[in-house]
PDB file of N, CA and C in Angstrom:
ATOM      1  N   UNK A   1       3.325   8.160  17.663  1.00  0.00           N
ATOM      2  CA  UNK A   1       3.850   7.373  16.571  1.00  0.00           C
ATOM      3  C   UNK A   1       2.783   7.143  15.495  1.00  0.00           C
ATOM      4  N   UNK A   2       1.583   7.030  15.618  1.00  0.00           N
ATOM      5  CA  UNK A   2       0.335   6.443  14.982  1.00  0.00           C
ATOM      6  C   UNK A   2       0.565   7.948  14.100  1.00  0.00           C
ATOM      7  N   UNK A   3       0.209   8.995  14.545  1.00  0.00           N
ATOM      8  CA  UNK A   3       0.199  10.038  13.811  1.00  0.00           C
ATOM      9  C   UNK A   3       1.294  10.700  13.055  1.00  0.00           C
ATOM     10  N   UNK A   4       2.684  10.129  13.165  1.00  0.00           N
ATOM     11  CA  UNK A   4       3.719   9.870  12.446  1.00  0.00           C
ATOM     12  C   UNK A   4       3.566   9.098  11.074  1.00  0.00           C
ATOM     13  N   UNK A   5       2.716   7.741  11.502  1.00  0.00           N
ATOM     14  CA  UNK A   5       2.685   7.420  10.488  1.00  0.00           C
ATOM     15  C   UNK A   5       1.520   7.101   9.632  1.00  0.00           C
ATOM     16  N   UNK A   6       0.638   7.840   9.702  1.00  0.00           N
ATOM     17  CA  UNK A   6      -0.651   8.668   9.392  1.00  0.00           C
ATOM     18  C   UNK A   6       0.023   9.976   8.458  1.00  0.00           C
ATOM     19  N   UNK A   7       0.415  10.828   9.171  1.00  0.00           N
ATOM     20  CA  UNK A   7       1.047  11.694   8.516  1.00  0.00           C
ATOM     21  C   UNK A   7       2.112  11.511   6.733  1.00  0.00           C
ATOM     22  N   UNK A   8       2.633  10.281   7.021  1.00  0.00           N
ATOM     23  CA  UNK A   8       4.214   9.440   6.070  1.00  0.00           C
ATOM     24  C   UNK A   8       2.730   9.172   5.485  1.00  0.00           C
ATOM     25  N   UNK A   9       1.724   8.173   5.570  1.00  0.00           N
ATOM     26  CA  UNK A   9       0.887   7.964   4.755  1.00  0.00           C
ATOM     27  C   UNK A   9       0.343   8.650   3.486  1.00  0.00           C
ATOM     28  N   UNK A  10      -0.197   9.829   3.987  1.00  0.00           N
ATOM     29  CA  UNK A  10      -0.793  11.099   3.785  1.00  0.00           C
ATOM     30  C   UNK A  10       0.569  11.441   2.305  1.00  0.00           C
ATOM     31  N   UNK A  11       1.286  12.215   2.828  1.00  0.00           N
ATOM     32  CA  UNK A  11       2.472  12.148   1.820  1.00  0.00           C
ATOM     33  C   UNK A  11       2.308  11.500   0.709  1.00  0.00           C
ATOM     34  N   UNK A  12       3.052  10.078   0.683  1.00  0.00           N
ATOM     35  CA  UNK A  12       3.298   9.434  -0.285  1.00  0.00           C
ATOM     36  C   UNK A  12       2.107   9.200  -0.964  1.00  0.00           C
ATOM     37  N   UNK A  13       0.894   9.177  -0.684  1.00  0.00           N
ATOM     38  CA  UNK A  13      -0.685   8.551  -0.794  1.00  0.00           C
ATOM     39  C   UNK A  13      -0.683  10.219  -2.101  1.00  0.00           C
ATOM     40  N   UNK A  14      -0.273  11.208  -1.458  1.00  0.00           N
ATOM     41  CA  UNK A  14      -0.113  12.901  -1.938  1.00  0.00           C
ATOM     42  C   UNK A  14       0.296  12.941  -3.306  1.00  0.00           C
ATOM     43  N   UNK A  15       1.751  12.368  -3.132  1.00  0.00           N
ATOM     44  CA  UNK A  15       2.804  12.509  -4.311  1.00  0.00           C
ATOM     45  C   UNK A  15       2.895  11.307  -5.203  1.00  0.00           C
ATOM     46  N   UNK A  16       2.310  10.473  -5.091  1.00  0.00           N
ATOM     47  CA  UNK A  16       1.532   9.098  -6.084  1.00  0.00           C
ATOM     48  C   UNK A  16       1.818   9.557  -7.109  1.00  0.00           C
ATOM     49  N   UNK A  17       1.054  10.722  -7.559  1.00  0.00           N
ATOM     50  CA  UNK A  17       0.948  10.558  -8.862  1.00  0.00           C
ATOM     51  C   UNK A  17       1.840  11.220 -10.075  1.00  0.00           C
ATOM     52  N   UNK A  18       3.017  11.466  -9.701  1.00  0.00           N
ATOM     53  CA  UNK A  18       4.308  11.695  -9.611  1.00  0.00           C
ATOM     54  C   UNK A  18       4.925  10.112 -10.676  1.00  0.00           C
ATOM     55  N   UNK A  19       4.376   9.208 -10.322  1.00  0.00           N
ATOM     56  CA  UNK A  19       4.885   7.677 -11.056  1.00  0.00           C
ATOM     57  C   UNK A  19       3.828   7.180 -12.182  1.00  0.00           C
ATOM     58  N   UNK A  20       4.268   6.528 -12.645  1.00  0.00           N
ATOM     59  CA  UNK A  20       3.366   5.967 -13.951  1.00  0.00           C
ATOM     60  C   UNK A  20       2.694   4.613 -13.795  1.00  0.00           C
ATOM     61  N   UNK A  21       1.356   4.456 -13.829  1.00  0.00           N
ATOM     62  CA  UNK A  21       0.911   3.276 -14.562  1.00  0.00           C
ATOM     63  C   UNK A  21      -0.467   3.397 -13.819  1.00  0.00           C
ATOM     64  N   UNK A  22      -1.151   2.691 -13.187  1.00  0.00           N
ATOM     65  CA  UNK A  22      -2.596   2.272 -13.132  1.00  0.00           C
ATOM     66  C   UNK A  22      -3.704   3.300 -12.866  1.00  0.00           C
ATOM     67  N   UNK A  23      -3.369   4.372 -12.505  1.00  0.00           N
ATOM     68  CA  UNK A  23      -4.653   5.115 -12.664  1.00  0.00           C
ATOM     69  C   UNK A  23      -4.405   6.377 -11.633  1.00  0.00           C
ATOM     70  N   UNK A  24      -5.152   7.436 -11.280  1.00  0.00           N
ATOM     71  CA  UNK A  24      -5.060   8.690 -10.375  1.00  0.00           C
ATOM     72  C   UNK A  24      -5.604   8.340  -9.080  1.00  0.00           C
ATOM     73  N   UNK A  25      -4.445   8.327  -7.682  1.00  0.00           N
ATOM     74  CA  UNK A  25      -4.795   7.827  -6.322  1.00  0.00           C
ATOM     75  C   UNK A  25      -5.211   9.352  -5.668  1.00  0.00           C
ATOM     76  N   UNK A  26      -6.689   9.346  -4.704  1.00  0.00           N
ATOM     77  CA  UNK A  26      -7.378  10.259  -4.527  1.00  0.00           C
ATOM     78  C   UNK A  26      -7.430   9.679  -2.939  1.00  0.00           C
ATOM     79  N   UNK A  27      -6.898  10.881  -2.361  1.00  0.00           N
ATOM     80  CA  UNK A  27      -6.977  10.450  -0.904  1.00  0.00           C
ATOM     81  C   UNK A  27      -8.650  10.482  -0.275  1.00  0.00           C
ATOM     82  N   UNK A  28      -9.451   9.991   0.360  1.00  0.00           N
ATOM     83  CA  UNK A  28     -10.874  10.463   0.959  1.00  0.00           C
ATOM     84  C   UNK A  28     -10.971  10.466   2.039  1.00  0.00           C
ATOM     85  N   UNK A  29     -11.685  11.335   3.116  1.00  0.00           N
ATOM     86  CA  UNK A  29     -11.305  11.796   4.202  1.00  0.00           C
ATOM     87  C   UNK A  29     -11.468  10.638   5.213  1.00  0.00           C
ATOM     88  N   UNK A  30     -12.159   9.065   4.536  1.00  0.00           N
ATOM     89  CA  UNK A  30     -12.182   8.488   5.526  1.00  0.00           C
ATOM     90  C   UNK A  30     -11.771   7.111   5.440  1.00  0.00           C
ATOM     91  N   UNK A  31     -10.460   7.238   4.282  1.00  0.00           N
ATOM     92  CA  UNK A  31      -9.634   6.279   4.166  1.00  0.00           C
ATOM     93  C   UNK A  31      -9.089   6.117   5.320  1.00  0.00           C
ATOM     94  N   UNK A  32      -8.469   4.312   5.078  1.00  0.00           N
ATOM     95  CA  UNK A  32      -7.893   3.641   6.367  1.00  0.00           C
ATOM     96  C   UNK A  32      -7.076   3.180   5.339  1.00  0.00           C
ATOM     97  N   UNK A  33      -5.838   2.402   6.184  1.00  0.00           N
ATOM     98  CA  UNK A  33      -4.608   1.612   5.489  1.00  0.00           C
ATOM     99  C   UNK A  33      -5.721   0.411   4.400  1.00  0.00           C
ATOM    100  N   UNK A  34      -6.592   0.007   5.217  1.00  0.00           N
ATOM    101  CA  UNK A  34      -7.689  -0.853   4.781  1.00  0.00           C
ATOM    102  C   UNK A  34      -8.303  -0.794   3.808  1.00  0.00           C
ATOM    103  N   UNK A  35      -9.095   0.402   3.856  1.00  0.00           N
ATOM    104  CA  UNK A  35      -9.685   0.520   2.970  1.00  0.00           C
ATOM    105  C   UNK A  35      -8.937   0.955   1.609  1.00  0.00           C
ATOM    106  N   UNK A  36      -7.879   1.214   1.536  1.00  0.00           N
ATOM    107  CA  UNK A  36      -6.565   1.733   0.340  1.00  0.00           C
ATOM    108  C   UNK A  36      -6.064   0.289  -0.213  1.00  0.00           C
ATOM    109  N   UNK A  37      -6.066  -0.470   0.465  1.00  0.00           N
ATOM    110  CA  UNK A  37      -5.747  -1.696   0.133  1.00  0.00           C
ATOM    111  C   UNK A  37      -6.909  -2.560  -0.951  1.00  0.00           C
ATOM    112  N   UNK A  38      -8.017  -2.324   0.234  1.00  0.00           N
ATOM    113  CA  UNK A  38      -8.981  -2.727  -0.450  1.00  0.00           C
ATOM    114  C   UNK A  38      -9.029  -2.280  -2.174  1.00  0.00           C
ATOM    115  N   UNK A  39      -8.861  -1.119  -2.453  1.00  0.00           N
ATOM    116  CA  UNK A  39      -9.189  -0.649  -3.268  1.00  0.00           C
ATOM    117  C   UNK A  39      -8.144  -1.264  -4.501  1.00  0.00           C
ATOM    118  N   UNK A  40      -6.825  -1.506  -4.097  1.00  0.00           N
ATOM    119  CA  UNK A  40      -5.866  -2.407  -4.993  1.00  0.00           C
ATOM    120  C   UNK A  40      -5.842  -3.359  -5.232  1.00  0.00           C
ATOM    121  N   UNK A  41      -6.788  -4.280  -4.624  1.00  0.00           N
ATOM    122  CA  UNK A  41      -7.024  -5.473  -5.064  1.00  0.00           C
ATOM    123  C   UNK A  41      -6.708  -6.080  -6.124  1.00  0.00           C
ATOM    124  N   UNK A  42      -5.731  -7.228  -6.667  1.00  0.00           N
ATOM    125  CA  UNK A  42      -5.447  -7.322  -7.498  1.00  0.00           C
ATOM    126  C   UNK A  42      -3.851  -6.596  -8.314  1.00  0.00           C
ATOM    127  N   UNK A  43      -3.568  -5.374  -7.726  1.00  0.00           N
ATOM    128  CA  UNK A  43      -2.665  -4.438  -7.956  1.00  0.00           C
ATOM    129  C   UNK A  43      -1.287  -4.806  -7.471  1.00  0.00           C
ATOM    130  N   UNK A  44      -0.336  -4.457  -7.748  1.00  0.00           N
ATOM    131  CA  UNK A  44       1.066  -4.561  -7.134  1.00  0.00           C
ATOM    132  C   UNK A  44       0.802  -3.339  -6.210  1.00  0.00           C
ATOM    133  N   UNK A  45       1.530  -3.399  -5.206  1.00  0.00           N
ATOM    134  CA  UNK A  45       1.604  -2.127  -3.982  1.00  0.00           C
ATOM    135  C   UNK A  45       2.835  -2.482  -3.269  1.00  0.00           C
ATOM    136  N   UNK A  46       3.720  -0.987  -2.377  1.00  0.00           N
ATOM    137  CA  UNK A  46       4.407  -1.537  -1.678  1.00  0.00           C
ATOM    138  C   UNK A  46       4.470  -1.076  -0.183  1.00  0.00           C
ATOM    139  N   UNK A  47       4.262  -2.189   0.662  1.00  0.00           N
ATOM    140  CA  UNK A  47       4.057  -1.777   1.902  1.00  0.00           C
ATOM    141  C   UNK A  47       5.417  -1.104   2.463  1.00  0.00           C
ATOM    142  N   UNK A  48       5.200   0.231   3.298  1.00  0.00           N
ATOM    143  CA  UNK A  48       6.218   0.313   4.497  1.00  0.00           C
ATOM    144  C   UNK A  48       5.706  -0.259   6.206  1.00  0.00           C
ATOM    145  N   UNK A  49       6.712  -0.669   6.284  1.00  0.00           N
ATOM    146  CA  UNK A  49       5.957  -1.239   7.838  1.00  0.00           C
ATOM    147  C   UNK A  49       6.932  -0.482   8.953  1.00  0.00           C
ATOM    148  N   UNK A  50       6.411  -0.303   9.972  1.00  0.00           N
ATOM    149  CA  UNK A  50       6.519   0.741  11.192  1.00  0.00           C
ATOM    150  C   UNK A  50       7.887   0.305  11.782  1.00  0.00           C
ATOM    151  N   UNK A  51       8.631  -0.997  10.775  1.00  0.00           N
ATOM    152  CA  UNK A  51       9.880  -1.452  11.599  1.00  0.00           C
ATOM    153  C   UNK A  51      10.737  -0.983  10.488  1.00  0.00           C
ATOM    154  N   UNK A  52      10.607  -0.275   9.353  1.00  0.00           N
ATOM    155  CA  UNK A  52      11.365   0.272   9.156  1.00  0.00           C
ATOM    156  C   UNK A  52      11.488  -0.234   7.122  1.00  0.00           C
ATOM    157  N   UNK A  53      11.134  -1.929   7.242  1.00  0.00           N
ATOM    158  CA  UNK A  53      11.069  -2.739   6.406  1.00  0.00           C
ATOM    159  C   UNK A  53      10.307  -2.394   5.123  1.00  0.00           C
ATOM    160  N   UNK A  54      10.322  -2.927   3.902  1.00  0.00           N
ATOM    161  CA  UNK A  54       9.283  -2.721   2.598  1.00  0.00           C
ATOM    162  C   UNK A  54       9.123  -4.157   2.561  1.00  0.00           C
ATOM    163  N   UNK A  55       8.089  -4.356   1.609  1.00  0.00           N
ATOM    164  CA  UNK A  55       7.563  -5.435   1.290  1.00  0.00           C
ATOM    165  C   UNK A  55       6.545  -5.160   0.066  1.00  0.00           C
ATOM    166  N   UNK A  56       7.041  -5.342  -0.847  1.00  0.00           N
ATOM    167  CA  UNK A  56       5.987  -5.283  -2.191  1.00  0.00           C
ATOM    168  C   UNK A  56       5.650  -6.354  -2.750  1.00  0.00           C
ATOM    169  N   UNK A  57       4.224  -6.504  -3.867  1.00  0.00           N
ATOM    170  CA  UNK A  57       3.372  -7.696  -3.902  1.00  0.00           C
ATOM    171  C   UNK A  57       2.484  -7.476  -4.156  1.00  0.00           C
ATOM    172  N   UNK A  58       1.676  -8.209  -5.023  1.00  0.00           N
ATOM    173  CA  UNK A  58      -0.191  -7.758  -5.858  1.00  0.00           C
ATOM    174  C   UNK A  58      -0.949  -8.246  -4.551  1.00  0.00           C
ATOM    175  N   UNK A  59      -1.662  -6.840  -4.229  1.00  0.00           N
ATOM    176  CA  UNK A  59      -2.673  -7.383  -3.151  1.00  0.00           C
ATOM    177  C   UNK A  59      -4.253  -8.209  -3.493  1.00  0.00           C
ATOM    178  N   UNK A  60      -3.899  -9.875  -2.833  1.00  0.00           N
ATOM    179  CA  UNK A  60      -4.401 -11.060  -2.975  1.00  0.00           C
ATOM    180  C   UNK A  60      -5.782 -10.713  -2.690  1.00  0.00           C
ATOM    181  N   UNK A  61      -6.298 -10.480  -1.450  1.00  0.00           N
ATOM    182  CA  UNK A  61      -6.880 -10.337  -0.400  1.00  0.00           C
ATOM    183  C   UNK A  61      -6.788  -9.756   1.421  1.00  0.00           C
ATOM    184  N   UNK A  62      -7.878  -8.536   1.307  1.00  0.00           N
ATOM    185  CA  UNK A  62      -7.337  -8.340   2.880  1.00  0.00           C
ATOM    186  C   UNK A  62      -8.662  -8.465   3.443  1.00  0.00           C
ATOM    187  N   UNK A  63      -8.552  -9.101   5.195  1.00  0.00           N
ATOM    188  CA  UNK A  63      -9.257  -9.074   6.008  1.00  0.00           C
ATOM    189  C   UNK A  63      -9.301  -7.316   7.080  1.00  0.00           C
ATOM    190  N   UNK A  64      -9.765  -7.815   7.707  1.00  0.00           N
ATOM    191  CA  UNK A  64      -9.556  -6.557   9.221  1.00  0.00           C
ATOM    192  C   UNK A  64      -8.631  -6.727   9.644  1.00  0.00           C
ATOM    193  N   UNK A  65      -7.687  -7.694   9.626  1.00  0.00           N
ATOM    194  CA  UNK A  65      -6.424  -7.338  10.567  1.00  0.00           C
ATOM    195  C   UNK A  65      -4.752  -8.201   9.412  1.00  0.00           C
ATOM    196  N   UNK A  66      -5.249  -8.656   8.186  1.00  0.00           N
ATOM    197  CA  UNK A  66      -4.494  -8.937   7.397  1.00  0.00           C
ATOM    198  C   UNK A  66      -4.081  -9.006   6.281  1.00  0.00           C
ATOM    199  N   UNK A  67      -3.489  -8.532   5.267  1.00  0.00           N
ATOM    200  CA  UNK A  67      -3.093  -8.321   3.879  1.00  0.00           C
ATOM    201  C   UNK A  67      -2.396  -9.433   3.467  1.00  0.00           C
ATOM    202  N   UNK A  68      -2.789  -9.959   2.230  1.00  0.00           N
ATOM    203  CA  UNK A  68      -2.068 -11.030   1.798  1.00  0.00           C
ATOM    204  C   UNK A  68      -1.597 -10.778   0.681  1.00  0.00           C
ATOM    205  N   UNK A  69      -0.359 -10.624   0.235  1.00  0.00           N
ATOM    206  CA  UNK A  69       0.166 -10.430  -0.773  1.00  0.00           C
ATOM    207  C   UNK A  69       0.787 -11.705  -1.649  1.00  0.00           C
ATOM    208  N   UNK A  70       0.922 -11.667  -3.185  1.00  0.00           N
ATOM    209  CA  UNK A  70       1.317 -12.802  -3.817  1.00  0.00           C
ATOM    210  C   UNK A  70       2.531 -12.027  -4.756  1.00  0.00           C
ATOM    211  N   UNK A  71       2.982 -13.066  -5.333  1.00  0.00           N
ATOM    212  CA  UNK A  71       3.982 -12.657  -6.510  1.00  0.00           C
ATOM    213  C   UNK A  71       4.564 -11.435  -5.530  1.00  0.00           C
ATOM    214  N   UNK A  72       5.574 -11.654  -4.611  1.00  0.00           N
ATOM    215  CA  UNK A  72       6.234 -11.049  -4.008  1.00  0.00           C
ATOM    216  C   UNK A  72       7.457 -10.500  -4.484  1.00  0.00           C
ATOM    217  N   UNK A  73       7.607  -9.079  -4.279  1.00  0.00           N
ATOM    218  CA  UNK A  73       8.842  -8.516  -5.215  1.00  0.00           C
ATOM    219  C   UNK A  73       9.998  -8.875  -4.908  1.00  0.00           C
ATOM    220  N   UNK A  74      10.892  -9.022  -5.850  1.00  0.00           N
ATOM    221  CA  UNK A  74      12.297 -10.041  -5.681  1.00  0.00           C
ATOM    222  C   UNK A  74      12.272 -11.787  -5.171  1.00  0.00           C
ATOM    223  N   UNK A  75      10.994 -11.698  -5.150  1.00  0.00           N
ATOM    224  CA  UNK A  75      10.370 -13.286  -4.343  1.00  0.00           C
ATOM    225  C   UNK A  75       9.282 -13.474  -5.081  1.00  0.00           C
ATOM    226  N   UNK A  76       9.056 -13.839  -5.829  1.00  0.00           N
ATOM    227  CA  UNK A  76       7.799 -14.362  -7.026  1.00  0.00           C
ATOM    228  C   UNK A  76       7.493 -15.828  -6.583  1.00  0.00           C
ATOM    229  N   UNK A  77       7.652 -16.588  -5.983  1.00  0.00           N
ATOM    230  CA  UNK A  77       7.295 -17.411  -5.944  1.00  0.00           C
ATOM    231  C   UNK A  77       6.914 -17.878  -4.129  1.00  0.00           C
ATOM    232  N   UNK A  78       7.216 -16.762  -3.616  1.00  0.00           N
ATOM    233  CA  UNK A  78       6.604 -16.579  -2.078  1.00  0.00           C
ATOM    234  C   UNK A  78       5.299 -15.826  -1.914  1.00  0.00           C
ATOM    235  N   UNK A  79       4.689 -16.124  -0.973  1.00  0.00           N
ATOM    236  CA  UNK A  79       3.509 -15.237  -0.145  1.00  0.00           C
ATOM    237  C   UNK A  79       3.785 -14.663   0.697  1.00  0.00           C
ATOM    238  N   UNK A  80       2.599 -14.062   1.118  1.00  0.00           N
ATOM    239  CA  UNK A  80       2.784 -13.049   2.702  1.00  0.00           C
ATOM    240  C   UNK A  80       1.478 -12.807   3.095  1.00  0.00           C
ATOM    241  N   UNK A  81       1.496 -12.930   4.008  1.00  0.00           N
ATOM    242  CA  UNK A  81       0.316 -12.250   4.921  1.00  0.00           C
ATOM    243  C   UNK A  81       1.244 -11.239   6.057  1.00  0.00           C
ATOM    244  N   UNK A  82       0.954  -9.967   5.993  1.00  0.00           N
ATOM    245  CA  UNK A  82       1.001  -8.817   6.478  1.00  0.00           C
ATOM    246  C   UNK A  82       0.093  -8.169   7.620  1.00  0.00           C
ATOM    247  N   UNK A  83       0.087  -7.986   8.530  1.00  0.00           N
ATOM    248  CA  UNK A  83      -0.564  -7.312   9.934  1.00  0.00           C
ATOM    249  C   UNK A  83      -1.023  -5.887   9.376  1.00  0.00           C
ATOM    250  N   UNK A  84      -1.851  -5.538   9.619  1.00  0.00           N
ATOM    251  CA  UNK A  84      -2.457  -4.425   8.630  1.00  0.00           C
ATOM    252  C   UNK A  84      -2.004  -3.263   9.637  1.00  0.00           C
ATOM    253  N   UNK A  85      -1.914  -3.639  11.048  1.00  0.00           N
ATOM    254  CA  UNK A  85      -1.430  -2.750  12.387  1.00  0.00           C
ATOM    255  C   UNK A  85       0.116  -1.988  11.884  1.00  0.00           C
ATOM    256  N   UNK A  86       1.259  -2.908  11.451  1.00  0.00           N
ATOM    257  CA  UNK A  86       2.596  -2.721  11.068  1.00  0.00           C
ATOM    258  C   UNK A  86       2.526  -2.086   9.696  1.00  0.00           C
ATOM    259  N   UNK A  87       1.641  -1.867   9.396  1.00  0.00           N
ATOM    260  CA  UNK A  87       1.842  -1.096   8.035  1.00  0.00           C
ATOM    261  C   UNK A  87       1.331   0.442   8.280  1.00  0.00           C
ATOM    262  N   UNK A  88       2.575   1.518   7.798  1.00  0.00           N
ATOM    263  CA  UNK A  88       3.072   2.514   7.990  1.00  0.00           C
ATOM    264  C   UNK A  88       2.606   3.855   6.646  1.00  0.00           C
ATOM    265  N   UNK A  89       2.868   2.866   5.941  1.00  0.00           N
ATOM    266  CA  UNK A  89       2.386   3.747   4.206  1.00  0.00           C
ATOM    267  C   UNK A  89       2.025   2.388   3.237  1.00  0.00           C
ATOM    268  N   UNK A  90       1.265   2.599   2.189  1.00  0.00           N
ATOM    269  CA  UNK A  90       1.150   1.829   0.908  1.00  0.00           C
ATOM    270  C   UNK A  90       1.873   3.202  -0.142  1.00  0.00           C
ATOM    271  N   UNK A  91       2.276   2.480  -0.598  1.00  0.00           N
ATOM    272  CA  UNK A  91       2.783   2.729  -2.519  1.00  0.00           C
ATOM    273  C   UNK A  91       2.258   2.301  -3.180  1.00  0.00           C
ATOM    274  N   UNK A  92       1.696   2.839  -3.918  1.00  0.00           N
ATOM    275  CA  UNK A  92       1.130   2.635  -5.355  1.00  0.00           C
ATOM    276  C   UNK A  92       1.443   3.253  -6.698  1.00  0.00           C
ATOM    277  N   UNK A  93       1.415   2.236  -8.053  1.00  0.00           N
ATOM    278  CA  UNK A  93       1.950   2.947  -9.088  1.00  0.00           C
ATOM    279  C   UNK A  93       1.054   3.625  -9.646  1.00  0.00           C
ATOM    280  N   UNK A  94       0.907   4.971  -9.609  1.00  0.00           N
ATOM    281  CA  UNK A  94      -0.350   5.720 -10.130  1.00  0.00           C
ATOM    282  C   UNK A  94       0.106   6.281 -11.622  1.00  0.00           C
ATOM    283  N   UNK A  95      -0.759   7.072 -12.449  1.00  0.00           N
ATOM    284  CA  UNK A  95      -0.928   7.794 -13.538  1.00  0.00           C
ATOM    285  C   UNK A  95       0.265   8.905 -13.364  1.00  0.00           C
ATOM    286  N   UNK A  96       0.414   8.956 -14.364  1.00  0.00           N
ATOM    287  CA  UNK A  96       1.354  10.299 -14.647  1.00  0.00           C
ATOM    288  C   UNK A  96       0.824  11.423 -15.261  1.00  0.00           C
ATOM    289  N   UNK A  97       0.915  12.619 -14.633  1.00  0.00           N
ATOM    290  CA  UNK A  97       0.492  13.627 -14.419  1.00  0.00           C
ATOM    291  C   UNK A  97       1.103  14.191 -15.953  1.00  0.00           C
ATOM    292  N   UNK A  98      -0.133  14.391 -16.836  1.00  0.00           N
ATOM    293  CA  UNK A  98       0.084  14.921 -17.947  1.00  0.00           C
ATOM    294  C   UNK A  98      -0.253  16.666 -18.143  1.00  0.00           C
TER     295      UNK A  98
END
């Protein structure tokens, strides 16, 4: 399953830049869900989680085992903290391929 969704990662992380807005997403060979997050800080992103669920939201702050998202999509005025384990893929709005 892990490599299922390692793989779904890989993909969408791939075809990013396919959508418009913040900049060109570059996979590196020793990205983690973590460290991708890390890197959005501040950013809207949208999580898939391994149950099947989305959850989008400007990433607040993440620890080692938690993502906290704010200004939650369709929910702006909720939070989240997210299990970094249950997360399957990030989305991000990348550059458009000119």
């Amino acid at each position: 399953m892990k490599l299922l969704q390692r793989s779904l990662l890989i993909v969408l992380l791939s075809g990013a830049s396919l959508f418009a807005g913040e900049g060109k997403l570059e996979l590196k060979p020793d990205d983690t869900v973590k460290s991708i997050l890390e890197h959005h800080i501040g950013q809207v992103v949208e999580l898939h989680l391994g149950s099947g669920e989305k959850i989008g939201g400007k990433v607040e702050k993440v620890s080692d085992t938690l993502v906290h998202l704010s200004q939650l999509t369709g929910a702006e005025v909720f939070e989240a903290m997210v299990d970094i384990e249950s997360v399957s893929a990030v989305v991000v709005r990348a550059a458009k391929a000119k």
